[in-house]
C-alpha atoms as a PDB file:
ATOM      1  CA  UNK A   1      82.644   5.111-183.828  1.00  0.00           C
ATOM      2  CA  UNK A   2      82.542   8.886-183.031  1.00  0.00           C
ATOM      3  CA  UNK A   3      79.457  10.594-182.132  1.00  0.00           C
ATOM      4  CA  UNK A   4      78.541  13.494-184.352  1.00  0.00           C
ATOM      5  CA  UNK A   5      78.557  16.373-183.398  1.00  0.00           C
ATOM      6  CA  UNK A   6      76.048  18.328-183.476  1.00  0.00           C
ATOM      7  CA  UNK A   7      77.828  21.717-183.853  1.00  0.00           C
ATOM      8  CA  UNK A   8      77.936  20.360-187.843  1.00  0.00           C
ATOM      9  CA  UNK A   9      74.248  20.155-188.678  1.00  0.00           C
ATOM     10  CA  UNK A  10      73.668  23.822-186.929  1.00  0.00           C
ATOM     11  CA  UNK A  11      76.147  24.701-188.958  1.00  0.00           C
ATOM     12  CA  UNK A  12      74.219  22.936-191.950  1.00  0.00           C
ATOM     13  CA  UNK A  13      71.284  24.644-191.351  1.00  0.00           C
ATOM     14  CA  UNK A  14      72.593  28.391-191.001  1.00  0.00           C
ATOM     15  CA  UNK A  15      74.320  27.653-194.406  1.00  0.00           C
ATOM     16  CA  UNK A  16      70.688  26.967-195.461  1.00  0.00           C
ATOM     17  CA  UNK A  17      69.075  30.023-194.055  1.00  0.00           C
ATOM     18  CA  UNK A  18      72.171  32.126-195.887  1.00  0.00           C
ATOM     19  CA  UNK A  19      71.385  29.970-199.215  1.00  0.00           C
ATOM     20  CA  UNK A  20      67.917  31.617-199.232  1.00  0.00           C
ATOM     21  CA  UNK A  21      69.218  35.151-198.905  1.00  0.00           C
ATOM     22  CA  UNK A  22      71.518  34.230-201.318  1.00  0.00           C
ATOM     23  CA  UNK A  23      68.690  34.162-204.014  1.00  0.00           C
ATOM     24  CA  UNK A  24      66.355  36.885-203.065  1.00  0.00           C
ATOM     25  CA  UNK A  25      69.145  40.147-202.319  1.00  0.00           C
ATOM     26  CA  UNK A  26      69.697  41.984-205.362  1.00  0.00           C
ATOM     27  CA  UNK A  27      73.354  42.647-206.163  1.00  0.00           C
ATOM     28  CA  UNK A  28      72.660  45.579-208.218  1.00  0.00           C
ATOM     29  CA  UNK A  29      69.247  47.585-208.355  1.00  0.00           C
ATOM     30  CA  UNK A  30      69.291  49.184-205.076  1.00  0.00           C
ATOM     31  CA  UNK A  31      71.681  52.415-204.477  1.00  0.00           C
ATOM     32  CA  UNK A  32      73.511  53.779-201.613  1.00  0.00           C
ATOM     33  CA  UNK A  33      74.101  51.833-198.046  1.00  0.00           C
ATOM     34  CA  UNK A  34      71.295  49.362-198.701  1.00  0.00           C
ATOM     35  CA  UNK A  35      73.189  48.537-202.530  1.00  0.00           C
ATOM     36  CA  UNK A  36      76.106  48.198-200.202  1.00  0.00           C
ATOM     37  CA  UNK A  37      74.633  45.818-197.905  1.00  0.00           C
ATOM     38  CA  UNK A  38      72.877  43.849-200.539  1.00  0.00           C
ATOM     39  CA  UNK A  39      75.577  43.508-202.059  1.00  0.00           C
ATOM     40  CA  UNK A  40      77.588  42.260-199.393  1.00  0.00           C
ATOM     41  CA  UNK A  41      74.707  39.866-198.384  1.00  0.00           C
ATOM     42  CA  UNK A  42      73.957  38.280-201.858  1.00  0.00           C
ATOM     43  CA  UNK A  43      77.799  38.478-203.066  1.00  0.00           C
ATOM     44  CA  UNK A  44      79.906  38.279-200.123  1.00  0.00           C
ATOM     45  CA  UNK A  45      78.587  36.890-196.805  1.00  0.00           C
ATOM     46  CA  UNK A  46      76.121  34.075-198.273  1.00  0.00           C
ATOM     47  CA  UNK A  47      78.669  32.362-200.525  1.00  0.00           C
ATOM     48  CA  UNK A  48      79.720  30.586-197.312  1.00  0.00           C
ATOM     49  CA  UNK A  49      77.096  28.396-197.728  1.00  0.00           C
ATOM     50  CA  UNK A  50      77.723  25.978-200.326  1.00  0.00           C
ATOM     51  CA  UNK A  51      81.322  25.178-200.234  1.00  0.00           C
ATOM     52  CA  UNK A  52      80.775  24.963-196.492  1.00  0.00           C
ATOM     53  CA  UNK A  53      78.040  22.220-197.651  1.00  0.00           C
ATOM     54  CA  UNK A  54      81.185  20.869-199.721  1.00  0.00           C
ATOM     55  CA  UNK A  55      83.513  20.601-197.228  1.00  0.00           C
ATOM     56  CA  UNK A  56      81.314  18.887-194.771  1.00  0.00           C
ATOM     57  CA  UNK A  57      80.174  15.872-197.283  1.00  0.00           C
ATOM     58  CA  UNK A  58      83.517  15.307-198.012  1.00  0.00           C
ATOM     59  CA  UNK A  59      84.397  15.248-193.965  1.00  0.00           C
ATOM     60  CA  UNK A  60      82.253  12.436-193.776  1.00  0.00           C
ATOM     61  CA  UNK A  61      83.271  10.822-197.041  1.00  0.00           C
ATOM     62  CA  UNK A  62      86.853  10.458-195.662  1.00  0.00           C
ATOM     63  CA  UNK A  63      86.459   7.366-194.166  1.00  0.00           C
ATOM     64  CA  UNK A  64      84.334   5.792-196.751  1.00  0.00           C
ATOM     65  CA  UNK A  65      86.648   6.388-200.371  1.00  0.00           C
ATOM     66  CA  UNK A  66      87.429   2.526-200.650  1.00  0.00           C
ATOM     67  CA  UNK A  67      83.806   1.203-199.622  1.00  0.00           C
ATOM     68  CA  UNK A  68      82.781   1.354-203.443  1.00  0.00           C
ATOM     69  CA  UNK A  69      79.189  -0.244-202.426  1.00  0.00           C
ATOM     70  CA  UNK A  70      78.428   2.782-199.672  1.00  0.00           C
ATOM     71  CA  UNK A  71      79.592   5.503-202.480  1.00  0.00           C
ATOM     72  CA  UNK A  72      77.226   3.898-205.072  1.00  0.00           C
ATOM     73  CA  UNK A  73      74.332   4.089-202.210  1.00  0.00           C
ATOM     74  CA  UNK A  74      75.079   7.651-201.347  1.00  0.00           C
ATOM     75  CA  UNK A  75      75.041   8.757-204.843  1.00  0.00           C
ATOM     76  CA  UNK A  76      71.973   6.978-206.252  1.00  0.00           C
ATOM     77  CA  UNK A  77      70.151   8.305-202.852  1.00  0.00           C
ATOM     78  CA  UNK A  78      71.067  12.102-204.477  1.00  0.00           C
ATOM     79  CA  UNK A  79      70.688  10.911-207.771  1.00  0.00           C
ATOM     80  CA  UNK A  80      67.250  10.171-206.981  1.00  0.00           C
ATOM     81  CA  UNK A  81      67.117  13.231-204.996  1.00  0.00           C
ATOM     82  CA  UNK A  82      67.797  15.249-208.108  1.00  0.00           C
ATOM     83  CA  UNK A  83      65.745  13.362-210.003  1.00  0.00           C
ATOM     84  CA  UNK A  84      62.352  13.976-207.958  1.00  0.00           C
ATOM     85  CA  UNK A  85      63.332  17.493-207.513  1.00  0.00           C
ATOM     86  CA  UNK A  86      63.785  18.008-211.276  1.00  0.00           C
ATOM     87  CA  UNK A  87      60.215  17.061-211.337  1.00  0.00           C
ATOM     88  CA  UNK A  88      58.867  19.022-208.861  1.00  0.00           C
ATOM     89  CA  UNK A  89      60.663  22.515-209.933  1.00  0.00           C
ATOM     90  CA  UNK A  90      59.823  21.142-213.812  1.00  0.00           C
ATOM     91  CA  UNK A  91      56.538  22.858-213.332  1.00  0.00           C
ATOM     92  CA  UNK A  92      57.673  26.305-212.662  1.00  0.00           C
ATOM     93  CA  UNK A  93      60.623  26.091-215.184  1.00  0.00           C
ATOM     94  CA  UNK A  94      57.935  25.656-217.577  1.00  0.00           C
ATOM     95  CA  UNK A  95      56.074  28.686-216.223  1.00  0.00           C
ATOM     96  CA  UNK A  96      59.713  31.002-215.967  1.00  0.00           C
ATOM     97  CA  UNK A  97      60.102  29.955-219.544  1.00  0.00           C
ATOM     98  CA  UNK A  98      56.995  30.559-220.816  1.00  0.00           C
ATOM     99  CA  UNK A  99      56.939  34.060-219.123  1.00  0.00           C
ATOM    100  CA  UNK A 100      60.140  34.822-220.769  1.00  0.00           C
ATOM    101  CA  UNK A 101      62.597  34.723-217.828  1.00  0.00           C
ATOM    102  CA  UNK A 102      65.201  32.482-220.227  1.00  0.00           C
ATOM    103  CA  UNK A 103      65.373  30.828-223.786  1.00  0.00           C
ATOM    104  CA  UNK A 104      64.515  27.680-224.858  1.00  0.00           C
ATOM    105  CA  UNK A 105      68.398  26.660-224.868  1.00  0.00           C
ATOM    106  CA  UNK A 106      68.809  27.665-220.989  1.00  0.00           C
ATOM    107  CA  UNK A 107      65.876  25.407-219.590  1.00  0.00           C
ATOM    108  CA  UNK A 108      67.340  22.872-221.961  1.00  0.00           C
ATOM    109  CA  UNK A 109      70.956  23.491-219.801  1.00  0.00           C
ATOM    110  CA  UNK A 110      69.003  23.855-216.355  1.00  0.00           C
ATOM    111  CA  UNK A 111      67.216  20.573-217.417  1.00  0.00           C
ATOM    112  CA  UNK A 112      70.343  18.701-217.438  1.00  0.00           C
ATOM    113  CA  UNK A 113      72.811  20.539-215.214  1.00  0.00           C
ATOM    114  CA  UNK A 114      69.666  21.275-212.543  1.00  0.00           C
ATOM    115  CA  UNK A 115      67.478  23.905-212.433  1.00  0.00           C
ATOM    116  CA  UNK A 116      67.757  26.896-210.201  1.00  0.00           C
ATOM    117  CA  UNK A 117      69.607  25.286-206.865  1.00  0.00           C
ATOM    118  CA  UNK A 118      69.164  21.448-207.757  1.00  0.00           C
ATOM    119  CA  UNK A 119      72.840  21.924-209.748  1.00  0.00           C
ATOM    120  CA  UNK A 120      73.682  21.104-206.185  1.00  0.00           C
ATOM    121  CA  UNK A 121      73.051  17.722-206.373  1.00  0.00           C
ATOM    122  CA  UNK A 122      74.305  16.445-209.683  1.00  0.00           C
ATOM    123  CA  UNK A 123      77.896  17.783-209.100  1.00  0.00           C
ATOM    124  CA  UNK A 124      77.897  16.494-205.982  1.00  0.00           C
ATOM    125  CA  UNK A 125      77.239  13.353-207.561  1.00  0.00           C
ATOM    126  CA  UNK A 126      79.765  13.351-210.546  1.00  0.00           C
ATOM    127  CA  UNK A 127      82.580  15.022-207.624  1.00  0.00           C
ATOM    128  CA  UNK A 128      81.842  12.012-205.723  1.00  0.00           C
ATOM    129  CA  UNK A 129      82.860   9.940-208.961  1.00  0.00           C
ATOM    130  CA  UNK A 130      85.903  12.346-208.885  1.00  0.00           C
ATOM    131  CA  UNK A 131      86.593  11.743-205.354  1.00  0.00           C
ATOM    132  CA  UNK A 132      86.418   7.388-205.677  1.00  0.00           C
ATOM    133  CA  UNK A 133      88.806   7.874-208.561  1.00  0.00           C
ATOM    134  CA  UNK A 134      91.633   9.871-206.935  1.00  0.00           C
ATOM    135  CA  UNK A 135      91.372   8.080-203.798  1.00  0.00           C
ATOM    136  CA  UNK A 136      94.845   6.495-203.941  1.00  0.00           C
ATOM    137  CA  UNK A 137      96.630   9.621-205.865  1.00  0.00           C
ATOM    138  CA  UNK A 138      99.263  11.132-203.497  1.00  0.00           C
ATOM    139  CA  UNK A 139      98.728  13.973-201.109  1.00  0.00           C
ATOM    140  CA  UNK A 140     100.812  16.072-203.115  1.00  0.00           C
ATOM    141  CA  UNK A 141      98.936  15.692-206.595  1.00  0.00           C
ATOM    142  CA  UNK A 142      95.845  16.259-204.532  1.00  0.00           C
ATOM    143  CA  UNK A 143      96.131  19.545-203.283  1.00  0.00           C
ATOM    144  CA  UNK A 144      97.792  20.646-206.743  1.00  0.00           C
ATOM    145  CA  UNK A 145      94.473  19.616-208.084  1.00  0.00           C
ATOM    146  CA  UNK A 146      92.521  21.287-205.436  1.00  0.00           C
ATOM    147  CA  UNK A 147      94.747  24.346-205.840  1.00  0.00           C
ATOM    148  CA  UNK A 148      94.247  24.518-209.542  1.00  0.00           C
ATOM    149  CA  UNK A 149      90.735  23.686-209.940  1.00  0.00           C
ATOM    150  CA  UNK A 150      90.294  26.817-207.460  1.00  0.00           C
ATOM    151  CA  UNK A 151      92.112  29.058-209.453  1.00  0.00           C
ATOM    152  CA  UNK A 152      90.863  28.101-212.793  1.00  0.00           C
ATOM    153  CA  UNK A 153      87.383  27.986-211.705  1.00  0.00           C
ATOM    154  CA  UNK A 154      88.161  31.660-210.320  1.00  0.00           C
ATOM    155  CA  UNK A 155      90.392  32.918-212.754  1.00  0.00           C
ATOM    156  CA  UNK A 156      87.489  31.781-215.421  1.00  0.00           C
ATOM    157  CA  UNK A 157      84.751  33.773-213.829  1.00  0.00           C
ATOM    158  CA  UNK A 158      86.563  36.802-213.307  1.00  0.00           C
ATOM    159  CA  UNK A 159      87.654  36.992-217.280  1.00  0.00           C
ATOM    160  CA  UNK A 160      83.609  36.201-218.262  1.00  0.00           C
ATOM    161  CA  UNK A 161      83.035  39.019-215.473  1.00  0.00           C
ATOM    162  CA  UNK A 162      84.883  41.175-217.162  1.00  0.00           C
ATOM    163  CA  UNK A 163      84.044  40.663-220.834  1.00  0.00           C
ATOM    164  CA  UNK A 164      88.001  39.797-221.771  1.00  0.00           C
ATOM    165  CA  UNK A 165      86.929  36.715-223.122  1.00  0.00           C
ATOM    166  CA  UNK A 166      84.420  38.052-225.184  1.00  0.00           C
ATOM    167  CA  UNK A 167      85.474  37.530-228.486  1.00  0.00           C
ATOM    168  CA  UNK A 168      86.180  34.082-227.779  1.00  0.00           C
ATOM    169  CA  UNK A 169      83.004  32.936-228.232  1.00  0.00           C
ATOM    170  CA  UNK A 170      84.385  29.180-228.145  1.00  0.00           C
ATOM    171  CA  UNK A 171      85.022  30.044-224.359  1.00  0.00           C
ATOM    172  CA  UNK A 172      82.087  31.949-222.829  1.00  0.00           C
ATOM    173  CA  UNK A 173      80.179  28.950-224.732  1.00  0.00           C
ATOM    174  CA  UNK A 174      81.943  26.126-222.814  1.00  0.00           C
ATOM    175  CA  UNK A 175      81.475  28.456-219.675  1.00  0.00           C
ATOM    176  CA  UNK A 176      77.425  28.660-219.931  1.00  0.00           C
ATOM    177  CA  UNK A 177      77.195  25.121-221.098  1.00  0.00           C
ATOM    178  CA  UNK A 178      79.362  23.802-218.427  1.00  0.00           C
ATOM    179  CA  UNK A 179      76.906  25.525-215.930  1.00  0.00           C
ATOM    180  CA  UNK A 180      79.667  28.688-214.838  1.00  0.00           C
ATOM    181  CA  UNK A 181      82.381  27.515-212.820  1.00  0.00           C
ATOM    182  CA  UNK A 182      79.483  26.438-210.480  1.00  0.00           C
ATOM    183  CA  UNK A 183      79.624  23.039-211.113  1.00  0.00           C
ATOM    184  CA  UNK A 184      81.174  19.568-210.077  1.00  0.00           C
ATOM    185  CA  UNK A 185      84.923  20.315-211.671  1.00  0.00           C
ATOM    186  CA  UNK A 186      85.919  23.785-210.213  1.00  0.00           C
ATOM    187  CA  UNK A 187      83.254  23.737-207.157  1.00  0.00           C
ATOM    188  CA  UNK A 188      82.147  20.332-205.650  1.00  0.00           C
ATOM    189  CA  UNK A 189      85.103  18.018-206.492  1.00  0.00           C
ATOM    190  CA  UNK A 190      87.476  20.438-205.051  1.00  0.00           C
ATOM    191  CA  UNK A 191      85.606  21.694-202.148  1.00  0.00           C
ATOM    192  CA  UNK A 192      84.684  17.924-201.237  1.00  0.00           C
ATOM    193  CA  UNK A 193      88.489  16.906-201.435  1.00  0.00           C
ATOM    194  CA  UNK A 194      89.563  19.690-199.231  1.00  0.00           C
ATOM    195  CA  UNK A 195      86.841  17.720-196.348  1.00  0.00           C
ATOM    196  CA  UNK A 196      88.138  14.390-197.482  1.00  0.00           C
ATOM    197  CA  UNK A 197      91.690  15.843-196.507  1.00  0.00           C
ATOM    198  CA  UNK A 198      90.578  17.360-193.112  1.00  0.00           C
ATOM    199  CA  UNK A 199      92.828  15.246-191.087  1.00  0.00           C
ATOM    200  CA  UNK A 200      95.783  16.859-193.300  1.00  0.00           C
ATOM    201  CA  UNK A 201      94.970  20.442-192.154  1.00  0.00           C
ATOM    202  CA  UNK A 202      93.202  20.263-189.057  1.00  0.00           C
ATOM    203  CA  UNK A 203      96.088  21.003-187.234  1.00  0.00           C
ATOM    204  CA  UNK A 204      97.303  24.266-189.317  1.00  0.00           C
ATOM    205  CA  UNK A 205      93.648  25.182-188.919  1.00  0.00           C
ATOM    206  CA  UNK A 206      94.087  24.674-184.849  1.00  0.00           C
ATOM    207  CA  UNK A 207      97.023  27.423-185.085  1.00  0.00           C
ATOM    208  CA  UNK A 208      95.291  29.742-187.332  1.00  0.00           C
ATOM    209  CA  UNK A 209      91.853  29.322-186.379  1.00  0.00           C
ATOM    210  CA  UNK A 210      92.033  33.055-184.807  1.00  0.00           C
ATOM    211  CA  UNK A 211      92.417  34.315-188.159  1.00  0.00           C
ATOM    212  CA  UNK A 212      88.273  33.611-188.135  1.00  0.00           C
ATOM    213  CA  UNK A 213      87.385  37.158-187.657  1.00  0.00           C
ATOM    214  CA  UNK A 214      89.777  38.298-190.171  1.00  0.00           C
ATOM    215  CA  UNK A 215      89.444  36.207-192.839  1.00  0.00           C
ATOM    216  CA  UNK A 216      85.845  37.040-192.316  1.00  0.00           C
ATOM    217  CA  UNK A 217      86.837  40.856-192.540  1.00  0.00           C
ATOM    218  CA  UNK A 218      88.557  40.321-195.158  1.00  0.00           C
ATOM    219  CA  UNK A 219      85.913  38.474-197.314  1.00  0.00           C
ATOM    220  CA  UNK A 220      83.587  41.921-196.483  1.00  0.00           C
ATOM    221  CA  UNK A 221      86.673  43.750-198.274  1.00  0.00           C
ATOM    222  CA  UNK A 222      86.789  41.901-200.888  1.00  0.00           C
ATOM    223  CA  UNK A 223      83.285  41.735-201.682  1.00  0.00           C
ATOM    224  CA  UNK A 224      83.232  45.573-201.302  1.00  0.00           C
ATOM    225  CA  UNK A 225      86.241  45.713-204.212  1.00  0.00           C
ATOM    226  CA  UNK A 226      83.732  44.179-206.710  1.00  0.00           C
ATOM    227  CA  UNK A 227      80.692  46.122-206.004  1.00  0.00           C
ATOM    228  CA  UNK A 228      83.372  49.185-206.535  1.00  0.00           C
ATOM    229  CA  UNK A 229      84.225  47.406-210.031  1.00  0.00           C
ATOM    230  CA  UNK A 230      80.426  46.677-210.552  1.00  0.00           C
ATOM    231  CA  UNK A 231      81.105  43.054-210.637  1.00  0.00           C
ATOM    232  CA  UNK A 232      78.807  41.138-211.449  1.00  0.00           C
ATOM    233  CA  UNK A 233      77.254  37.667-208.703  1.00  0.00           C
ATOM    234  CA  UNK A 234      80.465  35.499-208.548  1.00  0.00           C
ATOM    235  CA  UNK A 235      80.886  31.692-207.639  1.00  0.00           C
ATOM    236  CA  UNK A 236      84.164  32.363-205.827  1.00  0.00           C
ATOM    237  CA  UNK A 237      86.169  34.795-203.756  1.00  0.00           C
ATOM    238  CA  UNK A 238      89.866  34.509-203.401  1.00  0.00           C
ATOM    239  CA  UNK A 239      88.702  33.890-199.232  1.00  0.00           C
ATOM    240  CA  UNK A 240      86.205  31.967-199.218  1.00  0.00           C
ATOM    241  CA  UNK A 241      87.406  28.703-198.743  1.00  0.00           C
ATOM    242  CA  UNK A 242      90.747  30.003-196.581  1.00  0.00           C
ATOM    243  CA  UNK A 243      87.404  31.164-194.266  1.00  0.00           C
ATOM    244  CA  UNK A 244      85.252  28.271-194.692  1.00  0.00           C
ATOM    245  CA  UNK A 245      88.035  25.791-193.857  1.00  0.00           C
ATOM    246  CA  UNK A 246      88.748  27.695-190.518  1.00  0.00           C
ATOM    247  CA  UNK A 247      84.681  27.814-189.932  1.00  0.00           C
ATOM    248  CA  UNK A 248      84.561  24.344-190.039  1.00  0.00           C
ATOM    249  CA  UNK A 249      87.284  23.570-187.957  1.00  0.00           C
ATOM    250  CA  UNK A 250      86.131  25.895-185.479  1.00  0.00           C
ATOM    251  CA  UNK A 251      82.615  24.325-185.693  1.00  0.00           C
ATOM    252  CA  UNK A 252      83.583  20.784-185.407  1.00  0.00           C
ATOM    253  CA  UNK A 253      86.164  20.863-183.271  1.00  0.00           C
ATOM    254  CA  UNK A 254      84.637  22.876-180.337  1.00  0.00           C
ATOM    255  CA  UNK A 255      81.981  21.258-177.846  1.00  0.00           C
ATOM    256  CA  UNK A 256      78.568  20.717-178.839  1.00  0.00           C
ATOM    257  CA  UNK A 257      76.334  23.563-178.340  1.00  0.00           C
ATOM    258  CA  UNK A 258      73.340  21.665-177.739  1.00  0.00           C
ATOM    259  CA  UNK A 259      72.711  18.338-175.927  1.00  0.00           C
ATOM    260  CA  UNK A 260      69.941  17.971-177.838  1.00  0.00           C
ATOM    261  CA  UNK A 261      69.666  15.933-181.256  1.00  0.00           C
ATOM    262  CA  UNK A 262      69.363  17.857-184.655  1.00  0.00           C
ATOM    263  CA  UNK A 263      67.266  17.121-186.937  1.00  0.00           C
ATOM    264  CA  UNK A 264      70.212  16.315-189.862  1.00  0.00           C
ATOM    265  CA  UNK A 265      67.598  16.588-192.676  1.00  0.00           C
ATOM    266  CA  UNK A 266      66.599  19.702-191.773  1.00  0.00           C
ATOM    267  CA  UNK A 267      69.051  21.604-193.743  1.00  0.00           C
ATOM    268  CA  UNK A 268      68.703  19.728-196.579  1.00  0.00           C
ATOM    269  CA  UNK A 269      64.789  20.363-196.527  1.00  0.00           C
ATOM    270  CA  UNK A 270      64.688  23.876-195.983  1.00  0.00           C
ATOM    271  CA  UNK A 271      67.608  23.875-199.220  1.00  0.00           C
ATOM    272  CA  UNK A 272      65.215  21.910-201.320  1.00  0.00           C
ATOM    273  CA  UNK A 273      61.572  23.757-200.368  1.00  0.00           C
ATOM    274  CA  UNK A 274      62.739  27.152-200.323  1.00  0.00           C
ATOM    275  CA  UNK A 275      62.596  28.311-203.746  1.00  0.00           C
ATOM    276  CA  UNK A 276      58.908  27.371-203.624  1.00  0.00           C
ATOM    277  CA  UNK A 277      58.273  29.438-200.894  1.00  0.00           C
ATOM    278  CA  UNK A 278      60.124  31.958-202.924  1.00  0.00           C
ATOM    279  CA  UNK A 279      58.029  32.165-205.767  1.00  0.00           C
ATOM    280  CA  UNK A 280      54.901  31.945-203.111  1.00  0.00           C
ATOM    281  CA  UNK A 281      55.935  35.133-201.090  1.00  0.00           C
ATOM    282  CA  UNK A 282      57.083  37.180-204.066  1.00  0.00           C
ATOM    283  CA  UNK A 283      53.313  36.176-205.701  1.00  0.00           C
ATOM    284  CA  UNK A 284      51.702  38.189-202.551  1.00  0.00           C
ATOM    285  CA  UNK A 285      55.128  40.499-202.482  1.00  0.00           C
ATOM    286  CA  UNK A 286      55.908  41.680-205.387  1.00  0.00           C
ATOM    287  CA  UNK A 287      58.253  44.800-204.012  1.00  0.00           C
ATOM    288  CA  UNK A 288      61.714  44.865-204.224  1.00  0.00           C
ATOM    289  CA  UNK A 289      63.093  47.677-201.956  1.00  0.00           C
ATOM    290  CA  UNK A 290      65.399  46.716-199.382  1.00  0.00           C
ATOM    291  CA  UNK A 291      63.061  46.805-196.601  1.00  0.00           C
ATOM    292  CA  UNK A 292      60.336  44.295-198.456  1.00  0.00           C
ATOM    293  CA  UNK A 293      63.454  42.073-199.542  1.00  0.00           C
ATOM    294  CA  UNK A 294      64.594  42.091-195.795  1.00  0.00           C
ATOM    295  CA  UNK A 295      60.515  41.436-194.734  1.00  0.00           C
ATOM    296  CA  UNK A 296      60.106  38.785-197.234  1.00  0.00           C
ATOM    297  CA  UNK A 297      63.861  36.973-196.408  1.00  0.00           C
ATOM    298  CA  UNK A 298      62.118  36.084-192.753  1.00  0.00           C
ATOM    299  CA  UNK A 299      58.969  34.969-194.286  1.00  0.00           C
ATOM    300  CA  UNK A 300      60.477  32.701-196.921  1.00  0.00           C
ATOM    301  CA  UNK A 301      62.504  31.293-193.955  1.00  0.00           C
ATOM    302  CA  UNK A 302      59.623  30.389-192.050  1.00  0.00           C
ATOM    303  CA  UNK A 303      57.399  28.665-194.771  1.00  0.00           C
ATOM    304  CA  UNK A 304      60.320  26.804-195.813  1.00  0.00           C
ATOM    305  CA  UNK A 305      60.576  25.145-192.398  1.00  0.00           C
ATOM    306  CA  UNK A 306      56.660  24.643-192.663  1.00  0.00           C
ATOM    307  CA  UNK A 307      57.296  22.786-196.246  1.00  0.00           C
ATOM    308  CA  UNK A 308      60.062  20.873-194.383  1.00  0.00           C
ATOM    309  CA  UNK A 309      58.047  19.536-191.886  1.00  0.00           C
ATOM    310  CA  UNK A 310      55.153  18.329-194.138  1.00  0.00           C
ATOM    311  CA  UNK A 311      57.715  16.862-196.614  1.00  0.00           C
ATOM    312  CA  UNK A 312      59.243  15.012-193.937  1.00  0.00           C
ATOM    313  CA  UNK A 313      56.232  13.531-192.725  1.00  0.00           C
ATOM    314  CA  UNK A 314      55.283  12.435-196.498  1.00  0.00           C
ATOM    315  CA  UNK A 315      58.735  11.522-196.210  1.00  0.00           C
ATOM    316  CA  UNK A 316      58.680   8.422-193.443  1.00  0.00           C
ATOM    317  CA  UNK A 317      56.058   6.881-196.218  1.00  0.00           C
ATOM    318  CA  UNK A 318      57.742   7.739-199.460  1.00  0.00           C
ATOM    319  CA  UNK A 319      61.487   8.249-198.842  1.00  0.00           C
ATOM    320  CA  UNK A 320      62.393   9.810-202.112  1.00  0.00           C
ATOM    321  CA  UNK A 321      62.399  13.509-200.663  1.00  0.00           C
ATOM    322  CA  UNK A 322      64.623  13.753-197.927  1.00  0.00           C
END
């Protein structure tokens, strides 16, 4: 059996760190350099993070697509994740809803589909289904599926984006009720397949893997074409997952960077608290310039560690948080 590297769960918990400024940098509001920036933090840069997530649980699904009993385990343990997390964000849905934030038929849909960031863990669930069900399809059909889920999924939120699809109604409902094209069908299961199918590209990874920097270039590019357009906060980028392939490759391919063993659950703790620790510093902080959002990022960062080391103590009693 391989060791793990530990390269994958720093990786895990930068991704987690970027998730959080992911929901507190305003893509629109601020002006100038610092609109720029934002921006590029909240619609570029940060996106990384969850198909990077994707990628890595299917990585170590790969081995484990026949073992029916172990895939059944792994998704009641996030089922039950989502579950007790649905309960313990259930207050403060309540409160957003009562304050007005959303309508009584949006908490219904974050009720079901996950509120706020626990969406996470129900399409990982149902692209797990996906994944045990395509196991024996051919490499071929697989990457056609991967291929067109992608492009769907991104080809869908561009024409909400832009209004084209307004006037079918019919549409633009099956996109909000779906939850966006961030979901299990045009996010997880594809993202998830692609790590299930690392062996497959590893090795045109190996060659391009100094295309890193560019691809990383390019995604600030990118980015900076829909802030010109006054796009709105997208799901995907046509480089995202060309970049977050290579990152991963790069990741777990070189030598560990520390000798030292990671705390795996620290990622996912720091994912799960932080909103929390969201609504705590924004209670105390209610300014939104660029420099507060900037202050506040590094404080949220640090309480959500502190919430992830309580929870995981509570957690060696009652495992149903980690």
């Amino acid at each position: 059996m391989s060791v793990r590297n530990s390269n994958i769960d720093v990786l895990k918990i930068l991704m987690a760190f970027l998730v959080i400024a992911l929901h507190i940098f305003p893509v629109a509001k601020l002006e100038g350099i610092q609109g720029i920036i934002s921006y590029e933090i909240a619609n570029g840069i940060t996106r990384i993070a969850v198909p990077a997530f994707f990628i890595i649980s299917g990585y170590f699904l790969r081995n484990k697509l026949e073992d029916k009993m172990y895939l059944l385990k792994y998704a009641k343990r996030i089922l039950l994740l989502y579950v007790v997390w649905q309960l313990l964000y259930l207050p403060d849905l309540i409160r957003q809803y009562h304050l007005g934030r959303f309508s009584l038929s949006d908490a219904i849909l974050k009720m079901v589909f996950g509120y706020w960031h626990l969406w996470y863990l129900l399409a990982t669930v149902l692209a797990v289904g996906l994944l045990y069900c395509t196991r024996n399809w051919s490499l071929k059909v697989k990457w056609m599926l991967i291929f067109s889920l992608l492009f769907l999924g991104y080809s869908f939120q561009i024409l909400i984006q832009s209004n084209v699809l307004k006037s079918f109604t019919t549409l633009t409902a099956v996109y909000f009720y779906m939850g966006t094209t961030r979901n299990f069908l045009f996010f997880a299961f594809p993202a998830m397949l692609i790590g299930v199918l690392y062996e497959q590209w590893k090795i045109l990874a190996a060659k391009t893997s100094w295309m890193l920097l560019p691809l990383f270039i390019g995604l600030l590019i990118e980015t900076y074409c829909y802030f010109i357009f006054k796009v709105k906060a997208l799901d995907f980028l046509v480089l995202l997952i060309p970049f977050c392939m290579i990152l991963f490759y790069t990741v777990n391919e070189s030598e560990a960077l520390l000798n030292v063993k990671v705390n795996s659950g620290l990622s996912l703790g720091i994912y799960l608290c932080h909103p929390y620790c969201i609504r705590l510093v924004y209670e105390f902080l209610p300014q939104k310039t660029f420099e507060f959002v900037v202050l506040k990022y590094f404080l949220i960062s640090v309480l959500a560690v502190l919430f992830w080391w309580i929870i995981e103590k509570i957690n060696r009693k009652f495992p149903w948080f980690l």
